[in-house]
N, C-alpha and C. Protein backbone atom coordinates (compact mmCIF):
# COMPACT_ATOMS: atom_id res chain seq x y z
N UNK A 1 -12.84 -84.77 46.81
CA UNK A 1 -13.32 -83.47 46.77
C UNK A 1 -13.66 -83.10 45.34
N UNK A 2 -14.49 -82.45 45.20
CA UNK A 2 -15.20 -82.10 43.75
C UNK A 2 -14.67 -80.95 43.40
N UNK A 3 -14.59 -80.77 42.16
CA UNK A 3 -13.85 -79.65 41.86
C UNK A 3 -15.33 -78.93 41.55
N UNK A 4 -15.02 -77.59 42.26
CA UNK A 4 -15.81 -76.40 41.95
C UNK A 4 -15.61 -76.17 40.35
N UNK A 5 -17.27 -75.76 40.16
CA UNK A 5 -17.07 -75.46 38.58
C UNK A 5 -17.65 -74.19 38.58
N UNK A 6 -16.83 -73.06 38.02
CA UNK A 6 -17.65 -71.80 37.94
C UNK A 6 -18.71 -71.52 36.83
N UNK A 7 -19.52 -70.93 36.93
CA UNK A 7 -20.33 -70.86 36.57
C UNK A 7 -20.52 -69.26 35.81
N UNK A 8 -20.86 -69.54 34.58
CA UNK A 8 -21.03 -68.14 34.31
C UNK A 8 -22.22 -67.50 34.42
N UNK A 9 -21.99 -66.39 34.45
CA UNK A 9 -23.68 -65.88 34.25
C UNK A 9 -24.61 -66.11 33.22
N UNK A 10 -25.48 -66.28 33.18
CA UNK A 10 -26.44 -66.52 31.74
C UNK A 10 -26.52 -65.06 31.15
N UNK A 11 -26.28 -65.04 29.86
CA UNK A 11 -26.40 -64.04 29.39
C UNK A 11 -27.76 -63.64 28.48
N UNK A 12 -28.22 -62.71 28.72
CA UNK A 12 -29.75 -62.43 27.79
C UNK A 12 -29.42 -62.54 26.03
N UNK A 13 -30.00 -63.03 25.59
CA UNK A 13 -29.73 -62.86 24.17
C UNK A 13 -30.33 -61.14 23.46
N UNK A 14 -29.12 -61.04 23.37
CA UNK A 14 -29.27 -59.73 22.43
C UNK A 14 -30.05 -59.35 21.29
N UNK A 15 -30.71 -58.49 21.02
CA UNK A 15 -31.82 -58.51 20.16
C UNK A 15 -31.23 -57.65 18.86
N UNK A 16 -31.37 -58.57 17.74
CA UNK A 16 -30.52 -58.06 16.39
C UNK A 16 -31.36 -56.55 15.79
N UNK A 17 -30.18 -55.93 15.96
CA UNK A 17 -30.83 -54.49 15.84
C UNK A 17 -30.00 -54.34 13.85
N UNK A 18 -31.09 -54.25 13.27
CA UNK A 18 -31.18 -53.87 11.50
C UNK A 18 -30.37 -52.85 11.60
N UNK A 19 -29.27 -53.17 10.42
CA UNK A 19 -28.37 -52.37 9.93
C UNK A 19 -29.18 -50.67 9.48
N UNK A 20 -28.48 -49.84 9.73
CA UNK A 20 -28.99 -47.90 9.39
C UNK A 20 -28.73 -48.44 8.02
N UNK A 21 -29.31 -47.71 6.92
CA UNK A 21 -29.10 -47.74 5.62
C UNK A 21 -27.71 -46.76 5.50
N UNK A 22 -27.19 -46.80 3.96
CA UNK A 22 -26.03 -46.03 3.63
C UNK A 22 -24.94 -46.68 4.04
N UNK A 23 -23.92 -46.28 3.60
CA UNK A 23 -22.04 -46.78 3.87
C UNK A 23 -22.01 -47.20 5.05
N UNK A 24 -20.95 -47.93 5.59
CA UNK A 24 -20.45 -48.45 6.56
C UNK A 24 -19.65 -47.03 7.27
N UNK A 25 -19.60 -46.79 8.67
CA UNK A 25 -19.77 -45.71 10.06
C UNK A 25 -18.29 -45.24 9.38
N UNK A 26 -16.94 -46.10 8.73
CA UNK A 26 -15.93 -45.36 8.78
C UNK A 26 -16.20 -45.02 7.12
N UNK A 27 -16.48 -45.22 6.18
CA UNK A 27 -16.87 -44.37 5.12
C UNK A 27 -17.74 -42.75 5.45
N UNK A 28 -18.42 -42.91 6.23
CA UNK A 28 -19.15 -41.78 6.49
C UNK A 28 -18.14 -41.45 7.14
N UNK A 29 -17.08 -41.74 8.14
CA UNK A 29 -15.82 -40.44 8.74
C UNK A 29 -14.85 -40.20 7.66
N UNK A 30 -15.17 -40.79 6.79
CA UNK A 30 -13.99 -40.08 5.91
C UNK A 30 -14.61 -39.40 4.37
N UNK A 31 -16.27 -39.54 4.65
CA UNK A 31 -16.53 -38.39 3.89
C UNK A 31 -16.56 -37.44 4.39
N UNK A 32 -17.30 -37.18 5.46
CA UNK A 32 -16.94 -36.06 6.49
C UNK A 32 -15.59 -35.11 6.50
N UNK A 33 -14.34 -36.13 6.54
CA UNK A 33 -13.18 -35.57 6.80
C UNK A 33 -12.73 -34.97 5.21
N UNK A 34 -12.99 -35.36 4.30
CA UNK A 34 -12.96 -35.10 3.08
C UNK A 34 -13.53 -33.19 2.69
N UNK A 35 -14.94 -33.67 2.99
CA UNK A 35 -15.57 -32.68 2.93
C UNK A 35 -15.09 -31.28 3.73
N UNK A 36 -14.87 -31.45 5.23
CA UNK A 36 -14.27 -30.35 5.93
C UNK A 36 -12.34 -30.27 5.25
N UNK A 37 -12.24 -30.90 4.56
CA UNK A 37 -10.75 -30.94 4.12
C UNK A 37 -11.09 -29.55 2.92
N UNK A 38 -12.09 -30.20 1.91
CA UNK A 38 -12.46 -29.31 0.70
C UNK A 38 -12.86 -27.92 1.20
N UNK A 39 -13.79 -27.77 2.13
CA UNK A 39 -14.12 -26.14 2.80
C UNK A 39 -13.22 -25.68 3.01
N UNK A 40 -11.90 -26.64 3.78
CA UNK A 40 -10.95 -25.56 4.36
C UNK A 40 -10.12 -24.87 3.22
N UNK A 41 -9.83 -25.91 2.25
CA UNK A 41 -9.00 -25.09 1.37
C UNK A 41 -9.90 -23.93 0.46
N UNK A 42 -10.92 -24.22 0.18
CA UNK A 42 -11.43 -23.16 -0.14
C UNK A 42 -11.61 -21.62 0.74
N UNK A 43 -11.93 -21.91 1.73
CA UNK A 43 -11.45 -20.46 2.89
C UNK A 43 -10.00 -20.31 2.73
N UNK A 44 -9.43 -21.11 2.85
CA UNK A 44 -7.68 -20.48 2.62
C UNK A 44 -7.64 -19.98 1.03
N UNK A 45 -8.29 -20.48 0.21
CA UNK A 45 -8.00 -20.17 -0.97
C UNK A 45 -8.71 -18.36 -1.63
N UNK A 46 -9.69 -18.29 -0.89
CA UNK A 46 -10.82 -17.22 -0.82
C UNK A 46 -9.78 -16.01 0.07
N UNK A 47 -9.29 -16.64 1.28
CA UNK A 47 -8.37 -15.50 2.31
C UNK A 47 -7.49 -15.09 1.20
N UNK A 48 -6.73 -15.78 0.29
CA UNK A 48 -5.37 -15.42 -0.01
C UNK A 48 -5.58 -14.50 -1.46
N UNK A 49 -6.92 -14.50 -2.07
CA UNK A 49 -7.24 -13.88 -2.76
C UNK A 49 -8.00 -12.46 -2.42
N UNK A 50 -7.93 -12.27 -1.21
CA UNK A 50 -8.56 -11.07 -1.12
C UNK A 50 -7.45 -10.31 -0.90
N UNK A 51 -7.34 -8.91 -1.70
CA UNK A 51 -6.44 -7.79 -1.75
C UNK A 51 -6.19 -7.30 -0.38
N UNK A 52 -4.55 -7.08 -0.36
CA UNK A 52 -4.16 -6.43 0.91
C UNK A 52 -3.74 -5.24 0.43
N UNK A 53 -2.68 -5.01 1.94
CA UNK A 53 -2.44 -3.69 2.02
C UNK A 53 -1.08 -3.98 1.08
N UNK A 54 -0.59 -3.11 0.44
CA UNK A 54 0.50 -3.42 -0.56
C UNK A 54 1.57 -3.01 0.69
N UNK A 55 3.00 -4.14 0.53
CA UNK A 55 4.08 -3.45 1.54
C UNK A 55 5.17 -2.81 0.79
N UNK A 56 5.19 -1.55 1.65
CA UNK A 56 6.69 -0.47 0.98
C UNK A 56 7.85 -1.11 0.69
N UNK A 57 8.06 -1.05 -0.36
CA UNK A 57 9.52 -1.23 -0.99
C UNK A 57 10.60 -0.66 -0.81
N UNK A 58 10.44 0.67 -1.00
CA UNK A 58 11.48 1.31 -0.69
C UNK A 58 11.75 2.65 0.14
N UNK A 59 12.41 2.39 1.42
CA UNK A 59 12.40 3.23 2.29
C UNK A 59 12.62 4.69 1.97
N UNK A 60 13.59 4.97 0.67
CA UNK A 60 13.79 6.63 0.45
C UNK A 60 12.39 6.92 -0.68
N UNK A 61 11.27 6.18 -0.55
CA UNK A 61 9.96 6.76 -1.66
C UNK A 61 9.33 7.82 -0.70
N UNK A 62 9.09 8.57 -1.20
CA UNK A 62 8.54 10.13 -0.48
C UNK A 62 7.20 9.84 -0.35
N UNK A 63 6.91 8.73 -1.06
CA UNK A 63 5.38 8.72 -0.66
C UNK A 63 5.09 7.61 -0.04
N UNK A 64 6.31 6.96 0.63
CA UNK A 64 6.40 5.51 1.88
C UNK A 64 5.41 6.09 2.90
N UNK A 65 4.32 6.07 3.25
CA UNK A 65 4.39 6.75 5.34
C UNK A 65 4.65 5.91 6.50
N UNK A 66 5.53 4.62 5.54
CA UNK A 66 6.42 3.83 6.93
C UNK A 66 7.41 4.38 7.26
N UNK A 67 7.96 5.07 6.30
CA UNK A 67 9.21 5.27 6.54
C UNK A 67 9.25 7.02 6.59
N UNK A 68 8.00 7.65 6.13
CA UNK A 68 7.97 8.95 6.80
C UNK A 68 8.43 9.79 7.68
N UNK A 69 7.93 9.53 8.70
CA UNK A 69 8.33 9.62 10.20
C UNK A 69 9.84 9.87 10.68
N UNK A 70 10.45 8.78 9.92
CA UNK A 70 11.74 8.70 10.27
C UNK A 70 12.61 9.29 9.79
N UNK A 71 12.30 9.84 8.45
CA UNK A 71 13.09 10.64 7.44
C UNK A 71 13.43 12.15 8.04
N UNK A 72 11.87 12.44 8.36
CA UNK A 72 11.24 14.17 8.89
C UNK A 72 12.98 14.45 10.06
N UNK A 73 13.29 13.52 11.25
CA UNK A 73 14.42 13.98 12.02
C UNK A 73 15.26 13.74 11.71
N UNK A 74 15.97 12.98 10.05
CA UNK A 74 16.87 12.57 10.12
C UNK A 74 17.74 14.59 9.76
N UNK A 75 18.85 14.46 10.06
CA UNK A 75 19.98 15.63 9.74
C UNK A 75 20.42 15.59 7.98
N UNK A 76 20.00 16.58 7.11
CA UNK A 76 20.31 16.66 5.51
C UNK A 76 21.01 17.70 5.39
N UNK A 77 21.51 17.56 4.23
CA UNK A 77 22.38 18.81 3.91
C UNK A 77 21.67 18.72 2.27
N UNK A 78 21.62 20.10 1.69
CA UNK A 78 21.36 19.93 0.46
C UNK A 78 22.65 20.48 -0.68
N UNK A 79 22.08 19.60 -1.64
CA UNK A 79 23.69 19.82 -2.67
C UNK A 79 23.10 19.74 -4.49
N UNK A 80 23.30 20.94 -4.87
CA UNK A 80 22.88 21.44 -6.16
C UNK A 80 23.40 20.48 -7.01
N UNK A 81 22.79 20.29 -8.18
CA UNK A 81 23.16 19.30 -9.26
C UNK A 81 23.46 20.21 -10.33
N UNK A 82 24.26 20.23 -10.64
CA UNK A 82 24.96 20.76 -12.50
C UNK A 82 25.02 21.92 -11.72
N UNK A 83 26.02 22.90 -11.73
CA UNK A 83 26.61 24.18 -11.85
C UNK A 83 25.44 25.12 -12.21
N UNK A 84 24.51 24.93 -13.26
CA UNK A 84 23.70 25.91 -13.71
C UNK A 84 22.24 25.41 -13.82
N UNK A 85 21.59 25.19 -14.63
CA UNK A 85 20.14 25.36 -14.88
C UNK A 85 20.44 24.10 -15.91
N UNK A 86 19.01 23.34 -15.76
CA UNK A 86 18.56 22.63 -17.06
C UNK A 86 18.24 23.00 -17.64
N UNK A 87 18.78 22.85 -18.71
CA UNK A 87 17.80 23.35 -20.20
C UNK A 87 17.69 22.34 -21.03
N UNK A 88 16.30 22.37 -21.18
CA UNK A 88 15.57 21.02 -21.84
C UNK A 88 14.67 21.70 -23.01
N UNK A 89 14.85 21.25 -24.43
CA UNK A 89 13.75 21.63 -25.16
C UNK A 89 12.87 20.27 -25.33
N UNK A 90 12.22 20.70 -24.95
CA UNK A 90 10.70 19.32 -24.87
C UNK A 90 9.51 19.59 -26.06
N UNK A 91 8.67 18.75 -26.70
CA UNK A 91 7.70 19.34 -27.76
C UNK A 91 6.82 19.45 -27.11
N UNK A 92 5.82 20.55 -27.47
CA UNK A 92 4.97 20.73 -26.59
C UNK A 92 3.88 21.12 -27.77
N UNK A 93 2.78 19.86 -28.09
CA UNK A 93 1.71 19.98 -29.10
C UNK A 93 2.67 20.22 -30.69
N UNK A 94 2.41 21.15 -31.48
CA UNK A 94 3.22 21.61 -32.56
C UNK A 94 4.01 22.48 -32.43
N UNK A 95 4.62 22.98 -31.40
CA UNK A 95 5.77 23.64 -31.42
C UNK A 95 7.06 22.74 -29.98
N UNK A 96 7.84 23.26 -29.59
CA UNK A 96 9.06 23.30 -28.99
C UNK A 96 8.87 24.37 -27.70
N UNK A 97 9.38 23.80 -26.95
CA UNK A 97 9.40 24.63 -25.25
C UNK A 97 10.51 24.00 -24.36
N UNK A 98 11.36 25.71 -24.46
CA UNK A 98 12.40 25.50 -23.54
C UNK A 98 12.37 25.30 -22.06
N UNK A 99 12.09 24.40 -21.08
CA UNK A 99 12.27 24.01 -19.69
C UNK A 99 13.22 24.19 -19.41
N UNK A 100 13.56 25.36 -18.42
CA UNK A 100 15.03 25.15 -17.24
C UNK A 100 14.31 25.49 -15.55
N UNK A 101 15.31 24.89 -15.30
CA UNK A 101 14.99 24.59 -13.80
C UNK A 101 16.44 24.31 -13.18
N UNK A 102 16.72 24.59 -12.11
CA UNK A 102 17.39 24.10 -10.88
C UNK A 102 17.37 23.27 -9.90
N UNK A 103 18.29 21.83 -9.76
CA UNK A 103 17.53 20.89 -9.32
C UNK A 103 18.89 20.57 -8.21
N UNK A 104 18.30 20.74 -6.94
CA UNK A 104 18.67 20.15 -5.49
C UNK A 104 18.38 18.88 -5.30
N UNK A 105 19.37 18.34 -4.28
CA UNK A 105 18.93 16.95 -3.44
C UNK A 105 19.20 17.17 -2.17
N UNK A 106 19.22 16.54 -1.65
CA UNK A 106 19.11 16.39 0.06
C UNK A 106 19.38 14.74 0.52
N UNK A 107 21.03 14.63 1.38
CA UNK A 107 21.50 13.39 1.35
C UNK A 107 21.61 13.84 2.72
N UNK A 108 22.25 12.40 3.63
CA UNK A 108 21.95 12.84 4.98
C UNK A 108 23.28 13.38 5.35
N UNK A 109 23.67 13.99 6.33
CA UNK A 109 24.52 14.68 7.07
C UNK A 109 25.76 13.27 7.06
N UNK A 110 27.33 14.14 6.98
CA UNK A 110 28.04 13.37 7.52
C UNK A 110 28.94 12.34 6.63
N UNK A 111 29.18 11.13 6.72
CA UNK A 111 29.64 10.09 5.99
C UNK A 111 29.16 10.38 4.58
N UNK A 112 27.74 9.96 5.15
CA UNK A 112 27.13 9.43 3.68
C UNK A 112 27.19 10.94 2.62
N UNK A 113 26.92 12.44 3.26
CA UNK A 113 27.17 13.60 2.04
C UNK A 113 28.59 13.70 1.58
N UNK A 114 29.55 13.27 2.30
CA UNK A 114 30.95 13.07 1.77
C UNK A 114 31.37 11.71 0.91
N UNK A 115 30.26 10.33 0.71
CA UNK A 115 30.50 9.69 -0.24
C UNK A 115 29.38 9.94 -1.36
N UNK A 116 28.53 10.91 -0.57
CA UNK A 116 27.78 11.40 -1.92
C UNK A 116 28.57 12.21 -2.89
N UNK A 117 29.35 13.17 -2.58
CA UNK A 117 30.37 14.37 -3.22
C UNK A 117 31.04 13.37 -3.92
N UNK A 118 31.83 12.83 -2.63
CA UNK A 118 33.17 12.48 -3.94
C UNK A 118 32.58 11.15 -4.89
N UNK A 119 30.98 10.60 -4.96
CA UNK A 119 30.80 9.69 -5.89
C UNK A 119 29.92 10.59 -7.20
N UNK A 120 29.76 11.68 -6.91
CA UNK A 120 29.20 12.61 -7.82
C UNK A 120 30.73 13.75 -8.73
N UNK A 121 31.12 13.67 -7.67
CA UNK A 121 32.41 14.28 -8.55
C UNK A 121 33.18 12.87 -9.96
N UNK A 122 32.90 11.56 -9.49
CA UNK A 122 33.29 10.90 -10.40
C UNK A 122 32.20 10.42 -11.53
N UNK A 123 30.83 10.92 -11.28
CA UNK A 123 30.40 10.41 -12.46
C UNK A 123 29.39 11.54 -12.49
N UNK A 124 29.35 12.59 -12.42
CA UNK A 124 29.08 13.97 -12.62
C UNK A 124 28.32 13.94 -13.94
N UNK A 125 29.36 13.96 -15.34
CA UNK A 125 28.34 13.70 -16.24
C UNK A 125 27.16 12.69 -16.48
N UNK A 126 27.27 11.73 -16.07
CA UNK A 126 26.63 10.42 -16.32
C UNK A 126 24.99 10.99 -15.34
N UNK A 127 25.38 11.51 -14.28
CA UNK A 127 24.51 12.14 -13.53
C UNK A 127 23.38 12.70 -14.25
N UNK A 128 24.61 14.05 -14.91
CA UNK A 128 23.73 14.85 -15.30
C UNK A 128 22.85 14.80 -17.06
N UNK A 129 23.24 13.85 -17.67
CA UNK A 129 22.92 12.93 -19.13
C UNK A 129 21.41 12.29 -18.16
N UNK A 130 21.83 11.58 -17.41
CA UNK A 130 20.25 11.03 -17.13
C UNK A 130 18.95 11.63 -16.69
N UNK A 131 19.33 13.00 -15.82
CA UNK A 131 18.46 14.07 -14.94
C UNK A 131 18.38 14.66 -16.05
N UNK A 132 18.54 15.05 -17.73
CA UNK A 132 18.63 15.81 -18.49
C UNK A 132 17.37 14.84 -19.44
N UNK A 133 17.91 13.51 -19.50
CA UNK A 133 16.79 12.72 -20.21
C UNK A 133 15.69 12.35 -19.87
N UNK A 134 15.92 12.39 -18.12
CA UNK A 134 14.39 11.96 -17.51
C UNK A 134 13.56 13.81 -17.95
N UNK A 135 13.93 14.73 -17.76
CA UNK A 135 13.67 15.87 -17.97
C UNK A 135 13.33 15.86 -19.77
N UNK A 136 13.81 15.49 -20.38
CA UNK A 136 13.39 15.60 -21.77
C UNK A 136 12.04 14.67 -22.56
N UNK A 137 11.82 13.04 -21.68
CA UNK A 137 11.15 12.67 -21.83
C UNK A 137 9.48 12.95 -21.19
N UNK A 138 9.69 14.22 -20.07
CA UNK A 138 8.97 14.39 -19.58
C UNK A 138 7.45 14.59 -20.17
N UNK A 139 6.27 14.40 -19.46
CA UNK A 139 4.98 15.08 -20.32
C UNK A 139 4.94 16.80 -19.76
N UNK A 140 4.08 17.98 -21.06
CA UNK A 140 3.80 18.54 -20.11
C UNK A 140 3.20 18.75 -18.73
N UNK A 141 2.11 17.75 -18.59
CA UNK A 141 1.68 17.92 -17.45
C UNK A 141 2.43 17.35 -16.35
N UNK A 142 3.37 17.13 -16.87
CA UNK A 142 5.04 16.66 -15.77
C UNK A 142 5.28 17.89 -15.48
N UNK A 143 5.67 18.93 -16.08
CA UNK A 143 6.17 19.90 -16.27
C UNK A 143 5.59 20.92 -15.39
N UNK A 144 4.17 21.11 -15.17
CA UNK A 144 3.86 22.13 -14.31
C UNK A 144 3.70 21.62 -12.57
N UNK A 145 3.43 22.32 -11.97
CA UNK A 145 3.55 21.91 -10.30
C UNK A 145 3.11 20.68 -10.14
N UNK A 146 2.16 20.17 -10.61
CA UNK A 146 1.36 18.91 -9.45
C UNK A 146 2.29 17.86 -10.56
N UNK A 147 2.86 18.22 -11.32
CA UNK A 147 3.46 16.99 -12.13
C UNK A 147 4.93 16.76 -11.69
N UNK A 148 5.55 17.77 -10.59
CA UNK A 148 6.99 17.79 -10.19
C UNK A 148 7.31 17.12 -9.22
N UNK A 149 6.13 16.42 -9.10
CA UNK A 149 6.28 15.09 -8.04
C UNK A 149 6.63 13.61 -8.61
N UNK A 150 6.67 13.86 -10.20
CA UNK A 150 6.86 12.28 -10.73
C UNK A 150 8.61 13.06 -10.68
N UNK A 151 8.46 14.06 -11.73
CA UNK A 151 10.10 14.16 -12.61
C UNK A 151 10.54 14.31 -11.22
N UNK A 152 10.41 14.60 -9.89
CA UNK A 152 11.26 14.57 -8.66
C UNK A 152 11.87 12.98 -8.68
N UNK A 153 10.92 12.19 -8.60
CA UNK A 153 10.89 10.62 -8.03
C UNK A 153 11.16 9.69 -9.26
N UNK A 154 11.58 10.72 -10.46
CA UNK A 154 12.26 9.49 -11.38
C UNK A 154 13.63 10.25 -11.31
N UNK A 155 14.04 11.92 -11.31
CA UNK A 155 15.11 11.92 -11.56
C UNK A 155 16.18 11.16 -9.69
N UNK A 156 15.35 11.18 -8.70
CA UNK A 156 16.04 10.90 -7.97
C UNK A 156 16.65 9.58 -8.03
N UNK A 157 15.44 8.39 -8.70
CA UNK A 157 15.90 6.91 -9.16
C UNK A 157 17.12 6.62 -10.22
N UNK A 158 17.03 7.90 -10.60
CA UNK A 158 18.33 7.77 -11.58
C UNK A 158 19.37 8.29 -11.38
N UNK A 159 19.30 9.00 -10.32
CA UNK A 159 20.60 9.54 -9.69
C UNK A 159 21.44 8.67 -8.68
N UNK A 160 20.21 7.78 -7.74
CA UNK A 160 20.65 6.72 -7.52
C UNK A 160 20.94 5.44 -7.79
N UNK A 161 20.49 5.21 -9.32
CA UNK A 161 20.52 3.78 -9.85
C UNK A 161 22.22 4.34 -10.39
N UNK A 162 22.87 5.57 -10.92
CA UNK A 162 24.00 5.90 -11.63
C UNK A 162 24.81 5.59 -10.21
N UNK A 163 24.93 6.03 -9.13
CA UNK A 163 25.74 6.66 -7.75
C UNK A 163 25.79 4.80 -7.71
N UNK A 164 24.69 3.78 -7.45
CA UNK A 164 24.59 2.53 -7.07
C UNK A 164 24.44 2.43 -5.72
N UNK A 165 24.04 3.05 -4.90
CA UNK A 165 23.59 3.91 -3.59
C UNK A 165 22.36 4.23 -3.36
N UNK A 166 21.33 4.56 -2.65
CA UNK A 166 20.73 5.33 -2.20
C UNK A 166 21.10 6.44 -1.03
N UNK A 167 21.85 7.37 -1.94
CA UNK A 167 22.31 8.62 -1.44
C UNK A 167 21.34 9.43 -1.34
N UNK A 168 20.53 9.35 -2.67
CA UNK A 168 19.43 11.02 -2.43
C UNK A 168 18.41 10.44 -1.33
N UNK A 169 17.75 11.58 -0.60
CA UNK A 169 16.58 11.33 -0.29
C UNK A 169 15.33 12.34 -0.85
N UNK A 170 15.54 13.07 -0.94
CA UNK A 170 14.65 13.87 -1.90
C UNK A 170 15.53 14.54 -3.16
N UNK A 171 14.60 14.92 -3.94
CA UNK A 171 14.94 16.01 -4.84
C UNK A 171 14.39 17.24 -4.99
N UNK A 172 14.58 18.79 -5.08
CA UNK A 172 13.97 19.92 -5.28
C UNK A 172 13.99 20.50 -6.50
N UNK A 173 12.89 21.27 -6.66
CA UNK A 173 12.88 21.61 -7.56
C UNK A 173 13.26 23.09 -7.77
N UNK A 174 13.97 24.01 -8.18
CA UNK A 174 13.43 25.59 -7.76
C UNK A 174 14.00 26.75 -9.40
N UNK A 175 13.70 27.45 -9.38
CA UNK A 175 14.03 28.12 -10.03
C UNK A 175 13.33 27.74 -11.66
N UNK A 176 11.83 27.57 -12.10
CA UNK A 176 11.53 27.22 -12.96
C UNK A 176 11.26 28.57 -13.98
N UNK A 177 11.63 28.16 -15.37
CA UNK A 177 11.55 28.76 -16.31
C UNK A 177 10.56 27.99 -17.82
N UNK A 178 9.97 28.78 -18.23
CA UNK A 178 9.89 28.41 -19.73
C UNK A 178 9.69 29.20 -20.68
N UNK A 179 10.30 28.56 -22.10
CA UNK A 179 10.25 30.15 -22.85
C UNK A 179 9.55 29.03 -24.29
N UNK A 180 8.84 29.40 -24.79
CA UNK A 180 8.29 29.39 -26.44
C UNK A 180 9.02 29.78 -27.39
């Protein structure tokens, strides 16, 4: 018996197709990949340079409006600072001008106005040395209404940087005087 011999198919000869000019197919994928590598960081680099929204720091800033909202229902009690009036002589151009004023805060109801008291009864002066200096370094245009929004929001930082707390939440102003 003969052994069967398989037979392959004849195959057509393939017709030599001329190399494309330029790099070999995986050089061109990895300029490619290169290239979309370089765009991307440049869009990430372009995103991270464009200015945002700045985020609030600190929840007792009166001029937060994250934390706005939440302040308006909280329960305050208000509590006078120094027994009497500031009196500040400040220079004002070539002469001297006496500033006094009466200065309130407003801490919240409860716990926290009873460790506000008794941490103000222990450093009372120290309190009132700094609310006296932020007041002395003041400008005039600190001094009249639209400027009682800084000396509010520095003497309150210093009432709370002394306490080591954020006890105050606002500060008032009332009872203004000045004499030449």
């Amino acid at each position: 018996m003969a052994k069967e011999q398989k037979q392959e198919p004849a195959q057509a000869p393939t017709p030599e197709v001329p190399e494309t000019p330029g790099p070999p197919k995986s050089y061109r994928l990895q300029i490619t990949l290169g290239f979309l590598v370089v765009v991307l960081f440049q869009v990430i680099g372009l995103y991270m340079m464009l200015p945002g929204k700045p985020k609030p720091t600190d929840p007792n800033d009166p001029d937060n409006p994250i934390y706005a909202n939440s302040r308006s229902t909280e329960a305050t009690e208000e509590r006078q600072i120094n027994t009497g009036q500031f009196k500040v002589k400040a220079p004002v151009g070539d002469s001297n001008e006496t500033f006094s004023l009466v200065m309130h805060v407003k801490v919240r109801k409860g716990k926290e106005a009873y460790k506000f008291d008794t941490l103000y009864d222990e450093r009372q002066n120290e309190i009132i040395d700094r609310v006296t200096s932020v007041l002395t370094v003041s400008t005039p245009d600190e001094r009249i209404e639209p400027g009682y929004t800084t000396i509010k929001n520095k003497a309150k930082r210093a009432i709370n940087d002394v306490l080591g707390t954020p006890f105050v939440l606002e500060v008032l102003i009332a009872e203004v005087t000045y004499e030449r």
